[in-house]
C-alpha atoms as a PDB file:
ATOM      1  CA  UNK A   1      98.930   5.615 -49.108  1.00  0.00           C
ATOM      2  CA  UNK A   2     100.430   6.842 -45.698  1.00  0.00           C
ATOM      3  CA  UNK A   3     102.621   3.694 -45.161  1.00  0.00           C
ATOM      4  CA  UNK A   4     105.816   5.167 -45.771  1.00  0.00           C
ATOM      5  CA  UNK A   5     105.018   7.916 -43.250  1.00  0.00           C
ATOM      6  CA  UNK A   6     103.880   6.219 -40.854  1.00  0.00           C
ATOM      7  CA  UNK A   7     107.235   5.204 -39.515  1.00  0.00           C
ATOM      8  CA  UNK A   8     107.030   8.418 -36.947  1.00  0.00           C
ATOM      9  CA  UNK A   9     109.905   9.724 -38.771  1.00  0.00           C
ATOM     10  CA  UNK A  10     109.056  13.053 -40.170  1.00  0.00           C
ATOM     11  CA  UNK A  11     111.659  15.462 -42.112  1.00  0.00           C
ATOM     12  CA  UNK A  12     111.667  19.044 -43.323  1.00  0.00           C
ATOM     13  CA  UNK A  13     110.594  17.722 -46.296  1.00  0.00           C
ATOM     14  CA  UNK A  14     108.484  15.026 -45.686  1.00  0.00           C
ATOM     15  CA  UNK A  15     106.086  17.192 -43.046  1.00  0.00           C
ATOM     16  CA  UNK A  16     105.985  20.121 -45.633  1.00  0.00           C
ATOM     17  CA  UNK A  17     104.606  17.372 -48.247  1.00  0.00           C
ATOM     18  CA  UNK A  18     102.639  15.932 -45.761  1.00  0.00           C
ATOM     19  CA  UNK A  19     100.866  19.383 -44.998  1.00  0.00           C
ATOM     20  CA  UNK A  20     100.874  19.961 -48.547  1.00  0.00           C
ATOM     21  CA  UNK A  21      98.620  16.755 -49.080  1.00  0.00           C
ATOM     22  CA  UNK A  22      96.588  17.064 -45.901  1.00  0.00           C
ATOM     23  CA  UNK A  23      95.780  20.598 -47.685  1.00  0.00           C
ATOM     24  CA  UNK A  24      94.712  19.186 -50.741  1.00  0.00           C
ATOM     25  CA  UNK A  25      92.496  16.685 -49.123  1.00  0.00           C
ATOM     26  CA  UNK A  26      91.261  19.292 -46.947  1.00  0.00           C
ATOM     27  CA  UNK A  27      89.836  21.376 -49.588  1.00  0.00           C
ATOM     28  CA  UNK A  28      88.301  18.077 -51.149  1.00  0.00           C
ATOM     29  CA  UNK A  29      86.568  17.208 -48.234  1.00  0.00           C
ATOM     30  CA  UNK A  30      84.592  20.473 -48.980  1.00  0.00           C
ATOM     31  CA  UNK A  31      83.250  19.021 -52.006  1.00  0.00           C
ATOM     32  CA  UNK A  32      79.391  17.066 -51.957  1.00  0.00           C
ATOM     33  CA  UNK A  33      80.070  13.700 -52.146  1.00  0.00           C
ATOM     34  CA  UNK A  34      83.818  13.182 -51.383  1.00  0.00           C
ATOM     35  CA  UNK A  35      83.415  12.366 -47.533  1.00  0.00           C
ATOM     36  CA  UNK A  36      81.518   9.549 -48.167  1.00  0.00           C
ATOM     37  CA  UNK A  37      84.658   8.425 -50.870  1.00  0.00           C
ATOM     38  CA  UNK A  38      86.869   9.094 -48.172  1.00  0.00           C
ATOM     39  CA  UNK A  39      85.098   6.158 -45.831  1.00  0.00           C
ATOM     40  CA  UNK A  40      85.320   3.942 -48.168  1.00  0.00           C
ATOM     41  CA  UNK A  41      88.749   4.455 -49.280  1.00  0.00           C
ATOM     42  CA  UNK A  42      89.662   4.133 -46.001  1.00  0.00           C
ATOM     43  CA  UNK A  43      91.416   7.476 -45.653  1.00  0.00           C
ATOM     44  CA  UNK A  44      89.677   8.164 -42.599  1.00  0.00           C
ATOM     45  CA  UNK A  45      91.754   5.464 -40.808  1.00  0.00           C
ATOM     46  CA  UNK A  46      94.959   6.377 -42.127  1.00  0.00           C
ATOM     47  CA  UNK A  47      94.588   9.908 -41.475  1.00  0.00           C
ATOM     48  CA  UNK A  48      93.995   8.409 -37.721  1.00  0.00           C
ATOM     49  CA  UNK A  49      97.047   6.862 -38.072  1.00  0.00           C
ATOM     50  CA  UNK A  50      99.302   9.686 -39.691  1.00  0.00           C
ATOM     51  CA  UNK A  51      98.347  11.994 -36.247  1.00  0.00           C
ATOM     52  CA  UNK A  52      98.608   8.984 -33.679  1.00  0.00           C
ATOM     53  CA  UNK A  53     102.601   9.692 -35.312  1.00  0.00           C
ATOM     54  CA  UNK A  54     102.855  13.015 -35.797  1.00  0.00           C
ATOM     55  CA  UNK A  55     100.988  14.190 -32.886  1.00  0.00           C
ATOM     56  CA  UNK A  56     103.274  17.312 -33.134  1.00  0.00           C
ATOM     57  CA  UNK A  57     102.986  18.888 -36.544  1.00  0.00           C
ATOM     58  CA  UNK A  58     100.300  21.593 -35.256  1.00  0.00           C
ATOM     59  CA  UNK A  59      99.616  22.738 -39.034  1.00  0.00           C
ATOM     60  CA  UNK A  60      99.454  19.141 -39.926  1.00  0.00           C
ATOM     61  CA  UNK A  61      97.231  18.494 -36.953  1.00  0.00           C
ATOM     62  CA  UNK A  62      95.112  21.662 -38.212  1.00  0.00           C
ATOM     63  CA  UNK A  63      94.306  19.925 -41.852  1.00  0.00           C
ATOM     64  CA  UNK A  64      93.276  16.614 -40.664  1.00  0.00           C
ATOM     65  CA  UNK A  65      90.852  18.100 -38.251  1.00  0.00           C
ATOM     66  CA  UNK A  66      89.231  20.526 -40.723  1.00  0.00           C
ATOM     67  CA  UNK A  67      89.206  17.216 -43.006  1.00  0.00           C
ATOM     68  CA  UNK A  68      87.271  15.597 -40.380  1.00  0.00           C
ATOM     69  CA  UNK A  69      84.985  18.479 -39.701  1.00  0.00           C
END
C-alpha cells in the first residue's frame, strides 16, 4: 500500500495525500472491530514504516499516533 512512499521522498502533494489517508484511517481505527483488521492487514507495520521516513511531517506524525492509540 505504502510502497511508493516509502522512498523518503515526500512532495507538497504527496504529504497532503498522505495526511489525507492517515486521516481517513484514523477515524477508522475508531470503529469496533477495525484494529484488529488493521493487524492482520498488516497496516500496522507499514504505518511503522511510513514514520521511520517521514519522521518530519508533524501532522502526519499526529494521525499515525492517534491510529495507534
Amino acid at each position: 500500500m505504502f510502497q511508493a512512499i516509502e522512498s523518503g521522498k515526500t512532495g507538497d502533494s504527496l504529504g497532503h495525500i498522505l495526511v489525507q489517508l492517515t486521516a481517513c484511517l484514523r477515524n477508522l481505527a475508531d470503529v469496533s472491530g477495525t484494529k484488529s483488521l488493521f493487524m492482520k492487514e498488516s497496516l500496522i507495520n507499514e504505518l511503522c514504516a511510513v514514520m521511520e521516513k517521514h519522521h518530519t511531517d508533524a501532522d502526519l506524525m499526529l494521525n499515525i499516533s492517534r491510529i495507534f492509540r
